[in-house]
Protein backbone atom coordinates (compact mmCIF):
# COMPACT_ATOMS: atom_id res chain seq x y z
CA UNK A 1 -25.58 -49.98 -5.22
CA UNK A 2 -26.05 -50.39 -8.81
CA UNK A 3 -25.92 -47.49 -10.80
CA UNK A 4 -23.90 -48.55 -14.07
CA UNK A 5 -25.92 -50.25 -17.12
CA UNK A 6 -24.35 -51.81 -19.73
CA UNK A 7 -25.17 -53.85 -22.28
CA UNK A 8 -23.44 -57.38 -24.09
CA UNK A 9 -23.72 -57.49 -28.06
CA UNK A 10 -21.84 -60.35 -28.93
CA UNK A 11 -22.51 -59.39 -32.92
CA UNK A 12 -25.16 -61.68 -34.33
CA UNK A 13 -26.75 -61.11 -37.58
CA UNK A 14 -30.92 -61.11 -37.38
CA UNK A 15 -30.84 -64.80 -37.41
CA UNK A 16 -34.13 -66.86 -39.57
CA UNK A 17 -35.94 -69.51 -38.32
CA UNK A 18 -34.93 -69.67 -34.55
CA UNK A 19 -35.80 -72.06 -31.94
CA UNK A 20 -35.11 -75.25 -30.66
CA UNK A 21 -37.16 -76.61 -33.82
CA UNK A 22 -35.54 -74.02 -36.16
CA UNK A 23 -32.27 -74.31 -38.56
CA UNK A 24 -29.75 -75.86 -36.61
CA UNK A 25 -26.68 -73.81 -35.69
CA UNK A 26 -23.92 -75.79 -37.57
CA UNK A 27 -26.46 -75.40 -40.86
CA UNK A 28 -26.04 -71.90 -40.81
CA UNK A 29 -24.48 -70.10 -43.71
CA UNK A 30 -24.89 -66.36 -44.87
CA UNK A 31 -23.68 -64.11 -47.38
CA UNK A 32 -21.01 -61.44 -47.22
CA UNK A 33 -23.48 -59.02 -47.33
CA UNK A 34 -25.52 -60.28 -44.35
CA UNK A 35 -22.65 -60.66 -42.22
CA UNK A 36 -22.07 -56.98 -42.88
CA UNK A 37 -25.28 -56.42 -40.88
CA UNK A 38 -24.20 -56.44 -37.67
CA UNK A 39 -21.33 -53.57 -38.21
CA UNK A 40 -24.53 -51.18 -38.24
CA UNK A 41 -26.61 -53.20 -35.99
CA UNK A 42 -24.11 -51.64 -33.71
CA UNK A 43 -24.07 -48.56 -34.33
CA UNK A 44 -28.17 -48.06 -34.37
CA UNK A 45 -27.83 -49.95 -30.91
CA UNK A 46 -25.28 -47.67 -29.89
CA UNK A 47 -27.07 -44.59 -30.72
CA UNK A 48 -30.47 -45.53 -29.14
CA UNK A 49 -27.95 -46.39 -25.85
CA UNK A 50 -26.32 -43.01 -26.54
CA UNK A 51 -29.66 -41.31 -26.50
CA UNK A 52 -31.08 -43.38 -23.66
CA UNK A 53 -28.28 -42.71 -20.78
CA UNK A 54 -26.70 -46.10 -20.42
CA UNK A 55 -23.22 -45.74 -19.87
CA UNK A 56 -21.51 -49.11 -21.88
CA UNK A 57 -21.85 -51.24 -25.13
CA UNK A 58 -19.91 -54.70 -24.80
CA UNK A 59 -18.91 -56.08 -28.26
CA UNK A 60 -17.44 -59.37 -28.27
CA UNK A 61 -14.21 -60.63 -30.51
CA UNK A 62 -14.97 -63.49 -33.13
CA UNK A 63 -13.38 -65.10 -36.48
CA UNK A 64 -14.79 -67.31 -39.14
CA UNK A 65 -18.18 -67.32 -37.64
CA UNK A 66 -20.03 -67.63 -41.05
CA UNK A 67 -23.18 -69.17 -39.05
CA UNK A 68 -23.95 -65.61 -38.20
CA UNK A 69 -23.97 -65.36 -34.10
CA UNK A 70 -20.64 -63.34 -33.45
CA UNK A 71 -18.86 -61.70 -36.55
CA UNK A 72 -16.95 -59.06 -34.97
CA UNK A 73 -13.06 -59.92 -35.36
CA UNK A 74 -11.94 -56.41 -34.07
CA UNK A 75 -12.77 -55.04 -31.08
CA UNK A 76 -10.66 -51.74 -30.75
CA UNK A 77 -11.35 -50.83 -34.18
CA UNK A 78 -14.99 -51.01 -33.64
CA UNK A 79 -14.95 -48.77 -30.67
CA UNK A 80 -13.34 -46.62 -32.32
CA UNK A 81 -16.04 -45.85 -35.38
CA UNK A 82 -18.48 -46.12 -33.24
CA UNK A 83 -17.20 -43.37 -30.90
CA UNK A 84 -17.67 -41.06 -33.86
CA UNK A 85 -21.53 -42.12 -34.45
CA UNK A 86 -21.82 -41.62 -30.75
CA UNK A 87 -21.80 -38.12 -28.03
CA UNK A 88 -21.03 -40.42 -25.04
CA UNK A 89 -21.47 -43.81 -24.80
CA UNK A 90 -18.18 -45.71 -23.65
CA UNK A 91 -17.53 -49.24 -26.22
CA UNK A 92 -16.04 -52.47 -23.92
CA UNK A 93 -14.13 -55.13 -25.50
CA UNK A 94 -15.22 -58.00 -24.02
CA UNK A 95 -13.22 -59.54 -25.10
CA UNK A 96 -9.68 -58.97 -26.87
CA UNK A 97 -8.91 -62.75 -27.17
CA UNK A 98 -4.95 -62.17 -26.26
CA UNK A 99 -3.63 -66.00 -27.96
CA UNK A 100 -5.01 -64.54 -31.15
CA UNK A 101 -2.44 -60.98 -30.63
CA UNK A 102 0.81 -60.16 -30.20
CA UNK A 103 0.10 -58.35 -26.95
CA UNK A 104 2.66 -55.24 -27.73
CA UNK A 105 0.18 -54.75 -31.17
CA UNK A 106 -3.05 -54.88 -28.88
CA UNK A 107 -1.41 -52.05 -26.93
CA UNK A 108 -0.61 -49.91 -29.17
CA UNK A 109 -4.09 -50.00 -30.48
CA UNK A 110 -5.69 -49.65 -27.76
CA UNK A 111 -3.48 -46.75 -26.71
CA UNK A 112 -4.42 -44.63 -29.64
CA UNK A 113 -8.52 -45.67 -29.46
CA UNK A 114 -8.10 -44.50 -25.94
CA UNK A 115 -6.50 -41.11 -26.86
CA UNK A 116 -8.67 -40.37 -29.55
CA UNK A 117 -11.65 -40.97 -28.03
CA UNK A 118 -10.77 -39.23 -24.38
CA UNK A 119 -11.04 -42.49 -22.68
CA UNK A 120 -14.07 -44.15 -24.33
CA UNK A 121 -12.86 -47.58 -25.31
CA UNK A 122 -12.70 -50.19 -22.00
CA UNK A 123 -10.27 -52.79 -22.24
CA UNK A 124 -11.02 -56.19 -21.67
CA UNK A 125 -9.32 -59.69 -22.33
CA UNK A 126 -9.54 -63.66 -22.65
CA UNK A 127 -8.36 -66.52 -23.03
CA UNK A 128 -10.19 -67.83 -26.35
CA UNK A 129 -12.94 -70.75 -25.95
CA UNK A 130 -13.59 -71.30 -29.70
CA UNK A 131 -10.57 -74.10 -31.10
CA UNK A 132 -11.68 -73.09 -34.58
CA UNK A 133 -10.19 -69.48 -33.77
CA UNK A 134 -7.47 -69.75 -31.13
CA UNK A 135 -6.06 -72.82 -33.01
CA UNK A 136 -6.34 -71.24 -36.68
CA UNK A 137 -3.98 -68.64 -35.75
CA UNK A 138 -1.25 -70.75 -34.00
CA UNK A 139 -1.72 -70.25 -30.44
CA UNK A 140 -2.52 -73.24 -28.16
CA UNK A 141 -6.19 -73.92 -27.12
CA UNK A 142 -6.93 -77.82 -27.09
CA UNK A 143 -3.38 -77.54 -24.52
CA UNK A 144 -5.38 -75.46 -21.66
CA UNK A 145 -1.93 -75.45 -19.42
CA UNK A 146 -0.09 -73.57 -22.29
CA UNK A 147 -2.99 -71.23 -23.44
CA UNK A 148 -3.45 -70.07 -19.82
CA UNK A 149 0.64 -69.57 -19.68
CA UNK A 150 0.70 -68.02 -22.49
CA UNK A 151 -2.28 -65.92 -21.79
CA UNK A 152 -0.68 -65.01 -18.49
CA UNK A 153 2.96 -63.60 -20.23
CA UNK A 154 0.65 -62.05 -22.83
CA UNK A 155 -0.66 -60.31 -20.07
CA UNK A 156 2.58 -59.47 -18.41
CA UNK A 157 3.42 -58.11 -21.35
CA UNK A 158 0.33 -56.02 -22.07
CA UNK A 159 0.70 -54.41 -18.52
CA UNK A 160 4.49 -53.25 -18.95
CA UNK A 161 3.42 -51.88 -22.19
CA UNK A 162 0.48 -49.67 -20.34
CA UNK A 163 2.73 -48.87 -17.24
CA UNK A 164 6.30 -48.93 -17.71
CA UNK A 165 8.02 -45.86 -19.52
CA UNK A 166 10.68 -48.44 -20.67
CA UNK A 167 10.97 -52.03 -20.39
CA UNK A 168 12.46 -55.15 -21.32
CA UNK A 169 10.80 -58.72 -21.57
CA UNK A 170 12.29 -62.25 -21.33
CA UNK A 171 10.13 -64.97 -20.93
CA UNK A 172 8.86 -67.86 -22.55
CA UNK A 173 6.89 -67.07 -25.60
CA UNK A 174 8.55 -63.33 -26.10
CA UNK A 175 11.20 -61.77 -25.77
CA UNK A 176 10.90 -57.72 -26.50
CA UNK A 177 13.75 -56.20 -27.21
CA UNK A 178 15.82 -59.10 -28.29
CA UNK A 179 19.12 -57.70 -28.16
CA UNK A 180 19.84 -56.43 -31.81
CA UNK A 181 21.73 -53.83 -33.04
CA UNK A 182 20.09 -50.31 -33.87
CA UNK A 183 21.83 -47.23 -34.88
CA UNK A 184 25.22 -48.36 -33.47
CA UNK A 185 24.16 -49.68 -29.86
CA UNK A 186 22.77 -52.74 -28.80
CA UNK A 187 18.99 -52.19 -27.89
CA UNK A 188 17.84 -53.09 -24.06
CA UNK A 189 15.10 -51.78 -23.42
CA UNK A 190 11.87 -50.27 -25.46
CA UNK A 191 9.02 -47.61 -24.91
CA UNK A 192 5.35 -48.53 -25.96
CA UNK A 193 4.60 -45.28 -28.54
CA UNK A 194 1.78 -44.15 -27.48
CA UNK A 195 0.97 -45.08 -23.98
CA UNK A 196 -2.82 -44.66 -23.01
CA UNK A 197 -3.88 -41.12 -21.70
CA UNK A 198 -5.81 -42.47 -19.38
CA UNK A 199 -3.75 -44.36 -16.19
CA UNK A 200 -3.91 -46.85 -14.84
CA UNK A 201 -6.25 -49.33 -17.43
CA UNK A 202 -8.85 -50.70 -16.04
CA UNK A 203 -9.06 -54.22 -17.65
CA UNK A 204 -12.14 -56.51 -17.56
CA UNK A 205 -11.78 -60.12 -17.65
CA UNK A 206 -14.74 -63.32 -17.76
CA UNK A 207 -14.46 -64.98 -14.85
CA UNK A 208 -14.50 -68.84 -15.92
CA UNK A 209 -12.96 -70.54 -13.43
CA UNK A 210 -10.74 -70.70 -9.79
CA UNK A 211 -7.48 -70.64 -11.49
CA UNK A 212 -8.56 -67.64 -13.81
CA UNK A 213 -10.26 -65.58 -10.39
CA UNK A 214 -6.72 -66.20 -8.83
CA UNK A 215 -4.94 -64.60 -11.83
CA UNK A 216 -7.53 -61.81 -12.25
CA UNK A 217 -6.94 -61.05 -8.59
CA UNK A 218 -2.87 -61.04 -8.75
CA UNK A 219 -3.22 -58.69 -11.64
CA UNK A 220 -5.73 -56.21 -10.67
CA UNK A 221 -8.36 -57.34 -13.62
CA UNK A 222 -11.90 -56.32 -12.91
CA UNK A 223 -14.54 -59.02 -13.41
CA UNK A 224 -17.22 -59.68 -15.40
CA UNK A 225 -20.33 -62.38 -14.71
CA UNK A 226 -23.04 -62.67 -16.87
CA UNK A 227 -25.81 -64.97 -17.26
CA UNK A 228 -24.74 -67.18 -14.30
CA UNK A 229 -27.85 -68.65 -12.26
CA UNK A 230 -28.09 -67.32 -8.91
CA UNK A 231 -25.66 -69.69 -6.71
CA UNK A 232 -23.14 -70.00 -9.34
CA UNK A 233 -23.00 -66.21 -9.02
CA UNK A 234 -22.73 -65.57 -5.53
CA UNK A 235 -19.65 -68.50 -5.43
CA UNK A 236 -18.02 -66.43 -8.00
CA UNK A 237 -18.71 -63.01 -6.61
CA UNK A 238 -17.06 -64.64 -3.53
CA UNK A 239 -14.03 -66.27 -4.46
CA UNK A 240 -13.35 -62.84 -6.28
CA UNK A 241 -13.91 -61.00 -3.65
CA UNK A 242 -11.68 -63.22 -1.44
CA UNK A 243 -8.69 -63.35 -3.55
CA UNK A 244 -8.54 -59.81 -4.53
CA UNK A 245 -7.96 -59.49 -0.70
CA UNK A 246 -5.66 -62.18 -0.44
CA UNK A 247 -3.31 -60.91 -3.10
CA UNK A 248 -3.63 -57.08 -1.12
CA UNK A 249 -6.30 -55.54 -3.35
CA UNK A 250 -9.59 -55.27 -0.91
CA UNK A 251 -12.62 -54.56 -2.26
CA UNK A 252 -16.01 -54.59 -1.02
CA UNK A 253 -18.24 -57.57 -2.11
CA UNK A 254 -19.03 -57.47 -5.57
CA UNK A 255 -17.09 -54.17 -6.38
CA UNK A 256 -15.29 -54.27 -9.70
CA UNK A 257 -17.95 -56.87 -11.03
CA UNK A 258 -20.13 -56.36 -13.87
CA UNK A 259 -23.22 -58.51 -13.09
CA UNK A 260 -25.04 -59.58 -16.83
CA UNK A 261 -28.64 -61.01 -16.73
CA UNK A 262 -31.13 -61.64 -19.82
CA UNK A 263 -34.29 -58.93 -19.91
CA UNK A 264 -37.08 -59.20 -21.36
CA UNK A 265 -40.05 -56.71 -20.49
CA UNK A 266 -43.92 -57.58 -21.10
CA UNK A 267 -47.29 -57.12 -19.64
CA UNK A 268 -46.71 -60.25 -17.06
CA UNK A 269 -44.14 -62.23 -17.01
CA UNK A 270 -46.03 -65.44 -18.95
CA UNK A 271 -45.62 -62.99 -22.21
CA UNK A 272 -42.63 -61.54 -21.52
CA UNK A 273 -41.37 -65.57 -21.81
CA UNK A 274 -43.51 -66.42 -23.99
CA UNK A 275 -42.11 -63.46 -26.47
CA UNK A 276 -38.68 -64.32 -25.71
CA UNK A 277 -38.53 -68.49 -25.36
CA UNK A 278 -37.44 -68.60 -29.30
CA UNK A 279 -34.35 -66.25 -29.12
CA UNK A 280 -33.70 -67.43 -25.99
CA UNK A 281 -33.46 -71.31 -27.05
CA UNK A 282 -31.93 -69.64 -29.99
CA UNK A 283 -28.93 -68.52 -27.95
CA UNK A 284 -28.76 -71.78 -26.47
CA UNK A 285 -28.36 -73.37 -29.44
CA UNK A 286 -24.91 -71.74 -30.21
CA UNK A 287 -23.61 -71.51 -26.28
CA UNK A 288 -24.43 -74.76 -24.63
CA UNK A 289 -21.98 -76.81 -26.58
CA UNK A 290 -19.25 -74.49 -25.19
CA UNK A 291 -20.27 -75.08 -21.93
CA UNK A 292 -22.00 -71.77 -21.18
CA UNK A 293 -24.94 -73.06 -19.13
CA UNK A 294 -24.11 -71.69 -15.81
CA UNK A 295 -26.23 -72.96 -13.28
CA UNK A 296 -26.57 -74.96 -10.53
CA UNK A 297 -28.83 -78.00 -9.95
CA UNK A 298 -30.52 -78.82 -6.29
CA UNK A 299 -27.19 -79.92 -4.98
CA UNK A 300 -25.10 -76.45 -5.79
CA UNK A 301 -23.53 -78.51 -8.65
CA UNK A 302 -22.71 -76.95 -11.77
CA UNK A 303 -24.36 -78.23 -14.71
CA UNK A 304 -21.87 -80.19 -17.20
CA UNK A 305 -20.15 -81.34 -13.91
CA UNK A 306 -20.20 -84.97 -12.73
CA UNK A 307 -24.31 -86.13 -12.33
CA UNK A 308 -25.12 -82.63 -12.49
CA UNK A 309 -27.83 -81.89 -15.72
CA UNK A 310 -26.00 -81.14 -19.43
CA UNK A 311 -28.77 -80.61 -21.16
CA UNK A 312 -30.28 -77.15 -23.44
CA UNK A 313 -31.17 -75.19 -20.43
CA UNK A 314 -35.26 -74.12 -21.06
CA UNK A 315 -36.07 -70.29 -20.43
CA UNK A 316 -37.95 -70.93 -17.22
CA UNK A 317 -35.31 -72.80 -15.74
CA UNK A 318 -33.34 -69.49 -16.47
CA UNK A 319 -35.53 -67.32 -14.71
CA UNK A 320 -36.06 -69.81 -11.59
CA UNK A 321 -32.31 -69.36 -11.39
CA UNK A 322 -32.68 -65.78 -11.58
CA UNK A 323 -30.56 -65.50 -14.92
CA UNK A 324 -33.29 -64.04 -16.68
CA UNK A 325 -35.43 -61.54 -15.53
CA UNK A 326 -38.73 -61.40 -17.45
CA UNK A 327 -42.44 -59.47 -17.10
CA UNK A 328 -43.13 -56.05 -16.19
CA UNK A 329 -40.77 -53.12 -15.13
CA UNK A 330 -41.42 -53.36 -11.60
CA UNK A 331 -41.04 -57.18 -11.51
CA UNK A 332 -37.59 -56.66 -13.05
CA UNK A 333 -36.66 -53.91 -10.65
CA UNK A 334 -37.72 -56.43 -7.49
CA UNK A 335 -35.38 -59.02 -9.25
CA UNK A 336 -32.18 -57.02 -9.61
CA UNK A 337 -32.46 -55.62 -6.33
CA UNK A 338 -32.65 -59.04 -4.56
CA UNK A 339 -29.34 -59.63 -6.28
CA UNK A 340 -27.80 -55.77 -5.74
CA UNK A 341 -28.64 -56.57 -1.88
CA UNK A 342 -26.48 -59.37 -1.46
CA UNK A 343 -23.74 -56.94 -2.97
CA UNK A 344 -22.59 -53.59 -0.98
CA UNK A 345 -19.99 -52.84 -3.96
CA UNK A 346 -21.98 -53.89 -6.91
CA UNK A 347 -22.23 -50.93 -9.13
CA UNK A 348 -22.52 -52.74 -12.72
CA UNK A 349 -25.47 -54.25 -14.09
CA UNK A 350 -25.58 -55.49 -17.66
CA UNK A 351 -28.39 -56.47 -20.00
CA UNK A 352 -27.28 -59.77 -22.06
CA UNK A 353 -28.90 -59.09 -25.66
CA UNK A 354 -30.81 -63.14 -26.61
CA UNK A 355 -28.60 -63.51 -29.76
CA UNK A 356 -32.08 -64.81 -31.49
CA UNK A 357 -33.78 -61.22 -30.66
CA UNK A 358 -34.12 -58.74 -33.94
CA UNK A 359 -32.43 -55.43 -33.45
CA UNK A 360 -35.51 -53.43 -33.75
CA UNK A 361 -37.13 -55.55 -30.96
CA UNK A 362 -34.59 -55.08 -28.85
CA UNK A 363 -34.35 -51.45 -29.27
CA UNK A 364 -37.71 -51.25 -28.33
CA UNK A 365 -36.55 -53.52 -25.24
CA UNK A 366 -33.48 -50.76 -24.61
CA UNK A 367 -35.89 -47.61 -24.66
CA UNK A 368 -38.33 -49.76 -22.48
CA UNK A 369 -35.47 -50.56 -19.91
CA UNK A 370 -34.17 -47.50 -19.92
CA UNK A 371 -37.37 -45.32 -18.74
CA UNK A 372 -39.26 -47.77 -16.76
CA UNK A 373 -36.18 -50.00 -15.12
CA UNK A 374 -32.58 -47.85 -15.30
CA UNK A 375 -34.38 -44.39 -14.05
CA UNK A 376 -35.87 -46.66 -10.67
CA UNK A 377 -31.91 -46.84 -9.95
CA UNK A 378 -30.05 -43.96 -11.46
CA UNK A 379 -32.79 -41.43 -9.44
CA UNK A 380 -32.18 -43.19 -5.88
């Protein structure tokens, strides 16, 4: 039963001239001190989620991205300021690209953010989807088979740092301690300094694909699914929930998933979409040539797959495949709880922010959401 609400911004600017018709998204270019914008974007979001009860903001890592849609490159640090403009509100990272870290470093950070703040940053990680990033810093993307075994000692390597008081590491890409010589012995073993406070760390991770559910499961990762249409969804969900079990971690269906869908409310649901088609194609833009159109056609195919559609997806295809939920509050309530029944463990529903909506707007969206939609759950 759903009683978690989170919300995904991925760090866009207030993008001009949006649409399918508007400036395309390779044209973009903005100054220094626009791309500054989003730094307190996030922290008027956070506050309005601070004062409204939801319980997570989701900030997403990013380099180079002078086109404006992502321009976070720190996730940890962010967290971190804005659990001091904030009373309660917890700050995901979703996600700490690991390629782009040495995993010890990402540790250590993380460690301190989580004593400082008493438990208040979430840790999440990926594998990196952008070449322009993963490649620019000298780990492997356009080579999937090394980024994901690379991604998977990174891992290894993250999780001895969390829960082993002292360790050693040999494997392909690291090696931590080598064996050098400090203060007259030959080192063997090290200690991360600090370790978190908070044991053990739960760690969120996208779930892209059967190989990277099988490795979420063998590690313990919780999952994260968010703007998937309807069947893509529940095979996810599925498989998760199957191979958690396999590799001895049950869980009941659709526990330790964070389910992400696009809002928008309005007086019907005709102007809710009609309000929201131009961030929404917007958004679309940027994503679709990464592949992020998750949804099935009439034969359960994905789309980009062999003679399944590869197209812009529109906005009412989106909310046929109950990926966006638009119109009034009690229309959106119905439409999350005919996905929360499918689920007996689903506890974790998250708002996906359009990146073409203005922050105001979608503050107004938040405070909407949050006394007509969240309160219909949290008060059950």
């Amino acid at each position: 039963m759903i009683k978690n609400f989170h919300v995904l911004y991925v760090g866009q600017i207030e993008l001009d001239n949006i649409g399918l018709k508007g400036t395309p998204a390779n044209d973009r270019r903005y100054s220094d001190e626009r791309l500054r914008e989003a730094f307190f974007t996030a922290r008027d979001v956070a506050q309005t989620m601070d004062e409204c009860g939801f319980d997570v903001l989701w900030t997403a890592e990013h380099h180079f991205q002078r086109e404006g849609y992502e321009v976070f490159p720190n996730l940890v640090q962010l967290g971190l300021w804005l659990a001091t403009q904030t009373k309660r509100l917890k700050f995901g990272c979703g996600f700490n690209v690991l390629p782009m870290w040495h995993p010890i470093r990402l540790a250590e950070d993380y460690a301190m953010a989580d004593i400082v703040t008493d438990g208040r940053v979430v840790m999440g990680v990926g594998r990196g989807y952008h070449t322009r990033e993963v490649e620019s810093f000298g780990a492997p993307l356009l080579d999937s088979d090394k980024n994901r075994d690379l991604f998977e000692e990174q891992l290894q390597l993250l999780l001895k740092c969390f829960n082993e008081p002292e360790f050693h590491h040999k494997g392909r890409f690291y090696e931590a301690p080598p064996p050098v010589e400090y203060r007259g012995y030959t080192v063997k073993d090290i200690t991360c300094v600090p370790r978190p406070k908070h044991l053990p760390v739960d760690i969120y991770m996208p779930i892209a694909s059967g190989k990277t559910i099988e490795l979420m499961a063998k590690y313990g990762l919780k999952a994260m699914v968010t703007l998937n249409g309807e069947k893509i969804l529940d095979d996810v969900v599925r498989q998760y929930h199957t191979a958690c079990a396999k590799h001895g971690r049950p869980k009941q269906l659709g526990q330790d998933v964070i389910w992400g869908a696009g809002v928008y409310l309005g007086a019907s649901e005709a102007e809710a979409m009609r309000k929201l088609e131009p961030a929404h194609d917007e958004r679309f833009k940027w994503f679709a040539p990464f592949g992020f159109v998750r949804y099935a056609d009439e034969h359960g195919r994905t789309w980009g797959s062999p003679g399944a559609p590869a197209s812009v997806p529109t906005l009412a295809e989106g909310v046929k495949q109950k990926a966006w939920f638009c119109g009034p509050a009690k229309h959106v309530i119905d439409g999350i709880k005919s996905i929360e029944a499918k689920y007996p463990g689903l506890e974790d529903f998250m708002i996906h922010w359009a990146e073409g909506l203005g922050p105001k707007e979608f503050q107004e969206q938040l405070r909407w959401f949050a006394k007509d939609v969240m309160l219909a759950f949290k008060n059950r």
